[in-house]
PDB file of N, CA and C in Angstrom:
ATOM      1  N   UNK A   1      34.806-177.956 -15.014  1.00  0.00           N
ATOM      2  CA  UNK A   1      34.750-178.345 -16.410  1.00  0.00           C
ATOM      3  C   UNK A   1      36.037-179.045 -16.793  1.00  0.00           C
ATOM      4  N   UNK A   2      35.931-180.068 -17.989  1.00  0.00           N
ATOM      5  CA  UNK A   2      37.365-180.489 -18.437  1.00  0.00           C
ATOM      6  C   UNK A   2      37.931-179.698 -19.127  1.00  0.00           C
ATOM      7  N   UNK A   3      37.479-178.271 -19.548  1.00  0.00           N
ATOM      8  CA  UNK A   3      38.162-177.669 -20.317  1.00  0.00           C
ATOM      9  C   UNK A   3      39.209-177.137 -19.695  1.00  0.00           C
ATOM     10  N   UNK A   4      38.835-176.721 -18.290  1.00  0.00           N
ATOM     11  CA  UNK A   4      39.713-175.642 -17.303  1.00  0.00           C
ATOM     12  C   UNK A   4      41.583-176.201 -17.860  1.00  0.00           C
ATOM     13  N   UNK A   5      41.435-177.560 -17.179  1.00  0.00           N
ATOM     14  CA  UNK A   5      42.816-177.454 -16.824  1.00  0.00           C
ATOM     15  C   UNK A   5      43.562-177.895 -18.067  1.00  0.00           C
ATOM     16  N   UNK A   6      43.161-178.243 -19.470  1.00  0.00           N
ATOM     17  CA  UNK A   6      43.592-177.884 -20.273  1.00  0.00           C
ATOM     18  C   UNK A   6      44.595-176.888 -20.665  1.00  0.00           C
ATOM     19  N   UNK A   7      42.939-175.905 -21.164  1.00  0.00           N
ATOM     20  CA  UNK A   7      43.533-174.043 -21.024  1.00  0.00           C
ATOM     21  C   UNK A   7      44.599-173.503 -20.391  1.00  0.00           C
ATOM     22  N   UNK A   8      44.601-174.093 -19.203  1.00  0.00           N
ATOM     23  CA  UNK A   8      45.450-172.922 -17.922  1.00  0.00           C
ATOM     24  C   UNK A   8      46.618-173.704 -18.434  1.00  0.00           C
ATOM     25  N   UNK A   9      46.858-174.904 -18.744  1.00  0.00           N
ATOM     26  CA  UNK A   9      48.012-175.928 -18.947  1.00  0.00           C
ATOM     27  C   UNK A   9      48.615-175.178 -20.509  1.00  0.00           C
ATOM     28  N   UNK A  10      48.086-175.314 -21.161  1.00  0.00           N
ATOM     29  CA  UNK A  10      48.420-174.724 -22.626  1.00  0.00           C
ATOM     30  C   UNK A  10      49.128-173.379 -22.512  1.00  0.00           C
ATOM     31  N   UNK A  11      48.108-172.142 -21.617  1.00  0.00           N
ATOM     32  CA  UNK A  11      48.631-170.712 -21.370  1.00  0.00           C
ATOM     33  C   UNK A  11      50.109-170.734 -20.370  1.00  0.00           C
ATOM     34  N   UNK A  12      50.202-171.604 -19.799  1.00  0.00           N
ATOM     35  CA  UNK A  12      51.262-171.630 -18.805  1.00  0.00           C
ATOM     36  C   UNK A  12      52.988-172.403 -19.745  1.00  0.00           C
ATOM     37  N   UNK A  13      52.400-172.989 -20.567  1.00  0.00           N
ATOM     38  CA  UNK A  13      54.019-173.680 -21.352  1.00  0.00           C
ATOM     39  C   UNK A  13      54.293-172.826 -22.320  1.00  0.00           C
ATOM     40  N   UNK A  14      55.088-172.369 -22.582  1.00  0.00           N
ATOM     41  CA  UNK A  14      55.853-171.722 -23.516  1.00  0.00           C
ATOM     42  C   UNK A  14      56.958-172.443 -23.886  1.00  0.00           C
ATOM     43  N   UNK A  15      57.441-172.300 -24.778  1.00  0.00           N
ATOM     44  CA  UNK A  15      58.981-172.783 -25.246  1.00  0.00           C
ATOM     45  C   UNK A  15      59.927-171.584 -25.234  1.00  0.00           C
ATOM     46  N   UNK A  16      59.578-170.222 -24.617  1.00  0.00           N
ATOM     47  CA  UNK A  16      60.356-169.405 -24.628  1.00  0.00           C
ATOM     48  C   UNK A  16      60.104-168.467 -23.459  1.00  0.00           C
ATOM     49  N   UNK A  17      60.793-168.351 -22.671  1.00  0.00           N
ATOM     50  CA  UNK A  17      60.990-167.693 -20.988  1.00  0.00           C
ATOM     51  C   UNK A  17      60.888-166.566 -21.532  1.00  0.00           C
ATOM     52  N   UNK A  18      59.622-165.607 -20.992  1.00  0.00           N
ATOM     53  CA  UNK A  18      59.339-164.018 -21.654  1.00  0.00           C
ATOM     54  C   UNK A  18      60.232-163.127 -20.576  1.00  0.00           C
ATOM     55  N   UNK A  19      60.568-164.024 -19.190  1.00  0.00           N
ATOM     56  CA  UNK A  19      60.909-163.302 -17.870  1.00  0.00           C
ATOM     57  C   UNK A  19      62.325-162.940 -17.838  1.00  0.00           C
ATOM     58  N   UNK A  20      62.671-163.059 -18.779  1.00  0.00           N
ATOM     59  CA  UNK A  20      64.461-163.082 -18.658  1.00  0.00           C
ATOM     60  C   UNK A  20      65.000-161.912 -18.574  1.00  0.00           C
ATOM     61  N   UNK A  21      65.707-161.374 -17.777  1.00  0.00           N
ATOM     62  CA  UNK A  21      66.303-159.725 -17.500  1.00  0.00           C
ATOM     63  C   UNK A  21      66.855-159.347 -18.860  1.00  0.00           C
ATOM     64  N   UNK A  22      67.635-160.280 -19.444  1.00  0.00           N
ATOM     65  CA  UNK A  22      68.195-159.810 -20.354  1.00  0.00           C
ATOM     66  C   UNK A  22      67.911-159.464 -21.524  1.00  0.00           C
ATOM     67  N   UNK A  23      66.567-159.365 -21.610  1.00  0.00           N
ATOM     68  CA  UNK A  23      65.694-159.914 -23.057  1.00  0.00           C
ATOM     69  C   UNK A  23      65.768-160.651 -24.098  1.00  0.00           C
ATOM     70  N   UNK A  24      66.249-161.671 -23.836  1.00  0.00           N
ATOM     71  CA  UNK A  24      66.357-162.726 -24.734  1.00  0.00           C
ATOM     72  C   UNK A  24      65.398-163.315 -25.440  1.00  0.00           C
ATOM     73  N   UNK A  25      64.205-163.790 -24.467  1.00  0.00           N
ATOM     74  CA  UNK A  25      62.935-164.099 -25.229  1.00  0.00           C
ATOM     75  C   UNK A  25      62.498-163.088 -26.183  1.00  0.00           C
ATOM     76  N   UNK A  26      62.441-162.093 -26.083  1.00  0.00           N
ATOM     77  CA  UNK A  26      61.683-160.392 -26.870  1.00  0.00           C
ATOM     78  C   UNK A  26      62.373-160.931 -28.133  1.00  0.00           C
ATOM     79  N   UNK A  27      63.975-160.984 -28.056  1.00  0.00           N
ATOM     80  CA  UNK A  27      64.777-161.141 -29.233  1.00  0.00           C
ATOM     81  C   UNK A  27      64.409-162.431 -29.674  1.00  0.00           C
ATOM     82  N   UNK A  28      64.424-163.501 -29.345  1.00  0.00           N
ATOM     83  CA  UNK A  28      63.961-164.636 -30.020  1.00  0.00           C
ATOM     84  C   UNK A  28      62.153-164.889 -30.233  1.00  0.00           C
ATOM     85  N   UNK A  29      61.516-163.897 -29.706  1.00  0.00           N
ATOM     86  CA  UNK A  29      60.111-163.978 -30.351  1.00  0.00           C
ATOM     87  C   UNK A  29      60.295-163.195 -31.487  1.00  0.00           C
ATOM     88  N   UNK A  30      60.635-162.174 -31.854  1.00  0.00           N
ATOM     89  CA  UNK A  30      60.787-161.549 -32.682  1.00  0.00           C
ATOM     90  C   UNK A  30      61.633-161.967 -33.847  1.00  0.00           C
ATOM     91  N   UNK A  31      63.174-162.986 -33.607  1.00  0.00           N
ATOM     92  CA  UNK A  31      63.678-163.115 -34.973  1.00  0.00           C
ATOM     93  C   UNK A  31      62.346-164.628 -35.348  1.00  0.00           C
ATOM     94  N   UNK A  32      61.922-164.968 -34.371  1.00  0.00           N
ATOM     95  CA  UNK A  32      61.193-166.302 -34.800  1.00  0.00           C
ATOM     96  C   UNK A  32      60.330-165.476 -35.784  1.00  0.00           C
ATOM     97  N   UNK A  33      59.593-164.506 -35.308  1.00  0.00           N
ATOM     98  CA  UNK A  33      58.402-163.564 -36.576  1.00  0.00           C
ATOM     99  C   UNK A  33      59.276-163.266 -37.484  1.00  0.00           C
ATOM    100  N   UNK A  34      60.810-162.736 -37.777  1.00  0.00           N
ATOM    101  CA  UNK A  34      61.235-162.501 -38.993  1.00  0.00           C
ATOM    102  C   UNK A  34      61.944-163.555 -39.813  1.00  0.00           C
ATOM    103  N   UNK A  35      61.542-164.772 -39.392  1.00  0.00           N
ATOM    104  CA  UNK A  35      62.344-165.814 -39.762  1.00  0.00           C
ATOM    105  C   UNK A  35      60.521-166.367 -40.784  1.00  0.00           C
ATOM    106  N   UNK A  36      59.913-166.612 -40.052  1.00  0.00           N
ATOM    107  CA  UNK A  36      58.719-166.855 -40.509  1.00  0.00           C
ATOM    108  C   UNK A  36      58.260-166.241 -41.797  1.00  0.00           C
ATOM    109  N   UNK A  37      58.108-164.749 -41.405  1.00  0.00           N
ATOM    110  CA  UNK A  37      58.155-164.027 -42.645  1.00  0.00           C
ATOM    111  C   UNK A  37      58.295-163.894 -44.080  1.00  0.00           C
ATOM    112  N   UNK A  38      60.046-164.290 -43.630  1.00  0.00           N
ATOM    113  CA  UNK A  38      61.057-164.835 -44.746  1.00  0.00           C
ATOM    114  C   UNK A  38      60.738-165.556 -45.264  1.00  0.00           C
ATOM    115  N   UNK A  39      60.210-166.715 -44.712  1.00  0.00           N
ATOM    116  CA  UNK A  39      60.470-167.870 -45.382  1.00  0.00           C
ATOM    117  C   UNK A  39      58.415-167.615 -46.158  1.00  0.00           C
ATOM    118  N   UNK A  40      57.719-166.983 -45.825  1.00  0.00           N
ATOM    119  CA  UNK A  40      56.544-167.359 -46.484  1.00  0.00           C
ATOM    120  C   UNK A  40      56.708-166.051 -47.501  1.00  0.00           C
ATOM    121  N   UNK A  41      57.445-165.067 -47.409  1.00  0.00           N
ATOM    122  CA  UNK A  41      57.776-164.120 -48.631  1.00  0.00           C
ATOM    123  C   UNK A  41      58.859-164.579 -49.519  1.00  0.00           C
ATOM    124  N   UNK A  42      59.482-165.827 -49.402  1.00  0.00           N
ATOM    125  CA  UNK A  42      60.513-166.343 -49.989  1.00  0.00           C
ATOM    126  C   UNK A  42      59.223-167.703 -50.904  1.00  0.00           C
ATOM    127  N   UNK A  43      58.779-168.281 -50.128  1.00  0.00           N
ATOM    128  CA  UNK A  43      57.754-168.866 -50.935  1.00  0.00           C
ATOM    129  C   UNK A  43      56.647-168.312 -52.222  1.00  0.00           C
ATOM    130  N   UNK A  44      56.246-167.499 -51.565  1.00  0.00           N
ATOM    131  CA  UNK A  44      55.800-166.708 -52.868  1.00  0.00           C
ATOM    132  C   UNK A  44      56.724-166.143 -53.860  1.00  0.00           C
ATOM    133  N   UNK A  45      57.792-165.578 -53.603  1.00  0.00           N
ATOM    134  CA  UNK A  45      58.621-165.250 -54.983  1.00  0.00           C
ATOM    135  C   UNK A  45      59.221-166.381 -55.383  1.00  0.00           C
ATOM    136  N   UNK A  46      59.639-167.346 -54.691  1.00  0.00           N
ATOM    137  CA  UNK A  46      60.082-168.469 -55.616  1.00  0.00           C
ATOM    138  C   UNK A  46      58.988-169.464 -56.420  1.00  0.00           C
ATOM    139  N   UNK A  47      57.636-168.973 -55.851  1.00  0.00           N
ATOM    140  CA  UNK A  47      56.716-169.804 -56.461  1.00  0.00           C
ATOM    141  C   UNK A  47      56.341-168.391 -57.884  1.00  0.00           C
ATOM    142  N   UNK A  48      56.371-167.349 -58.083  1.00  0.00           N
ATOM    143  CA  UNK A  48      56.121-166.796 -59.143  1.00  0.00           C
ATOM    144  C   UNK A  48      57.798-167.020 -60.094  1.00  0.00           C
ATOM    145  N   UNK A  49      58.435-167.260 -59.796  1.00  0.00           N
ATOM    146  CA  UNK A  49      60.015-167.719 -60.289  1.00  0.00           C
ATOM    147  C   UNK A  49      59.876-168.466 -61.030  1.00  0.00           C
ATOM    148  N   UNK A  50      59.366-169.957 -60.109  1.00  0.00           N
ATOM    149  CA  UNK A  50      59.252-171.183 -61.046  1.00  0.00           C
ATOM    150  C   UNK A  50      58.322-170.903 -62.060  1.00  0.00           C
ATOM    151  N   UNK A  51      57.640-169.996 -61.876  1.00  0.00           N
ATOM    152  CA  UNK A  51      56.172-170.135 -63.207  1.00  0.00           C
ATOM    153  C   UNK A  51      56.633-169.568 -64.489  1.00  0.00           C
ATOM    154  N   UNK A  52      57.373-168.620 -63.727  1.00  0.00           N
ATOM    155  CA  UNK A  52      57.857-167.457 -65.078  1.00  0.00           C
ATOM    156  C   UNK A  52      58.751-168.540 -65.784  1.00  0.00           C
ATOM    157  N   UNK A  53      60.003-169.599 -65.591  1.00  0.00           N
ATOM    158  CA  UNK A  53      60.797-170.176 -65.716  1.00  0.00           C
ATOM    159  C   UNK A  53      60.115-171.456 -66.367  1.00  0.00           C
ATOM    160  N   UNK A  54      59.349-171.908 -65.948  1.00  0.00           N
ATOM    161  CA  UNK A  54      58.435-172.803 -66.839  1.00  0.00           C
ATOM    162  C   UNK A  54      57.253-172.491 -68.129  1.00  0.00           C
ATOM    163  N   UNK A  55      56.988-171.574 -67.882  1.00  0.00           N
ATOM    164  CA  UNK A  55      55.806-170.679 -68.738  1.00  0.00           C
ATOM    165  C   UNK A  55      57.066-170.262 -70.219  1.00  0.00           C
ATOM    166  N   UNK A  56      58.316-169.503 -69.711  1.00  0.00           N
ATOM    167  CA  UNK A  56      58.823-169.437 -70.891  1.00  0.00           C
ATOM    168  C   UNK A  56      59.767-170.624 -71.349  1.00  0.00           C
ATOM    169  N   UNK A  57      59.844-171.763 -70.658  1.00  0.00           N
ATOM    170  CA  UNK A  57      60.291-172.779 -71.003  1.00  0.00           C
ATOM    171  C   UNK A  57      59.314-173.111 -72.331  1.00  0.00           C
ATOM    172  N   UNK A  58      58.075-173.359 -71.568  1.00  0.00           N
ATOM    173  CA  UNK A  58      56.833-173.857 -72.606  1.00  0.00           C
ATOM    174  C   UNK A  58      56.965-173.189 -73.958  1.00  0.00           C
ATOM    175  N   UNK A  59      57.145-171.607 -73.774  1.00  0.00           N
ATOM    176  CA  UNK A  59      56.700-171.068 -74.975  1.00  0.00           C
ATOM    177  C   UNK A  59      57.928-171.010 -75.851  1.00  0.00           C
ATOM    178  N   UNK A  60      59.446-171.260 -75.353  1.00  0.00           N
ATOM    179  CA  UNK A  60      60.150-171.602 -76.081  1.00  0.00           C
ATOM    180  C   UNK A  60      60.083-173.288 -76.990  1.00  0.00           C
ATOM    181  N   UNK A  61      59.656-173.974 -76.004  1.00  0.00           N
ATOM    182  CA  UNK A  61      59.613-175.257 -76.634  1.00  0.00           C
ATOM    183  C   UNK A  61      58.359-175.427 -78.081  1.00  0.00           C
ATOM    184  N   UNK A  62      57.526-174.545 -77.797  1.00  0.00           N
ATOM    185  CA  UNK A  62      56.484-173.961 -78.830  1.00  0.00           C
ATOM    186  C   UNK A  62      56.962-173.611 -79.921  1.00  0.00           C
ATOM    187  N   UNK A  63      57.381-172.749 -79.612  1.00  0.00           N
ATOM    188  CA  UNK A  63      58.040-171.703 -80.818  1.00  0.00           C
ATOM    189  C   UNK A  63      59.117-172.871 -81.572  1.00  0.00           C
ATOM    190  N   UNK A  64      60.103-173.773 -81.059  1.00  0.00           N
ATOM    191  CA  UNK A  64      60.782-174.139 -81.662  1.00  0.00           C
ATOM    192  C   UNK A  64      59.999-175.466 -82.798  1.00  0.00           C
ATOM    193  N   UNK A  65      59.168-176.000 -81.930  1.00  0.00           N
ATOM    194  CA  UNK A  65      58.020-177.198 -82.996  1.00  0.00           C
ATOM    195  C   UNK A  65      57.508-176.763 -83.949  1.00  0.00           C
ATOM    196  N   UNK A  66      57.373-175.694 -83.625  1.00  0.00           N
ATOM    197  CA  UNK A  66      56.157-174.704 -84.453  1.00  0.00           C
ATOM    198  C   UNK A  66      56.924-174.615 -86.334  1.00  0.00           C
ATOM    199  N   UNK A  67      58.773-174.350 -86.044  1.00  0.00           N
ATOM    200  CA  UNK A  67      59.243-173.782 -87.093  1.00  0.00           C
ATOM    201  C   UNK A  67      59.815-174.712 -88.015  1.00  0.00           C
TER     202      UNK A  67
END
């Protein structure tokens, strides 16, 4: 099949040597997952940030037309 040597090609490259005595890969698969993390739990609070920060922007700019 053409799929074969695809597959086996894809499963075989890594960008990170799992074989290393010293465990280096373990440590860099792992800060890569807490780096990831970060940054998509950093996205969500800075995306409820901006809302709160614009929402009472709005309702200040309201309040002040209003009077």
């Amino acid at each position: 099949m053409l799929l074969m040597p695809a597959e086996s090609l894809v499963k075989t490259s890594t960008l990170i040597n799992h074989n290393t005595s010293s465990g280096r890969g373990a440590f860099l698969k792992r800060l890569n997952t807490i780096v990831a993390v970060g940054l998509i739990a950093g996205m969500i609070a800075g995306e409820f940030l901006i809302k709160g920060l614009l929402f009472s922007y709005k309702i200040g700019v309201r309040f002040q037309q209003g009077d």
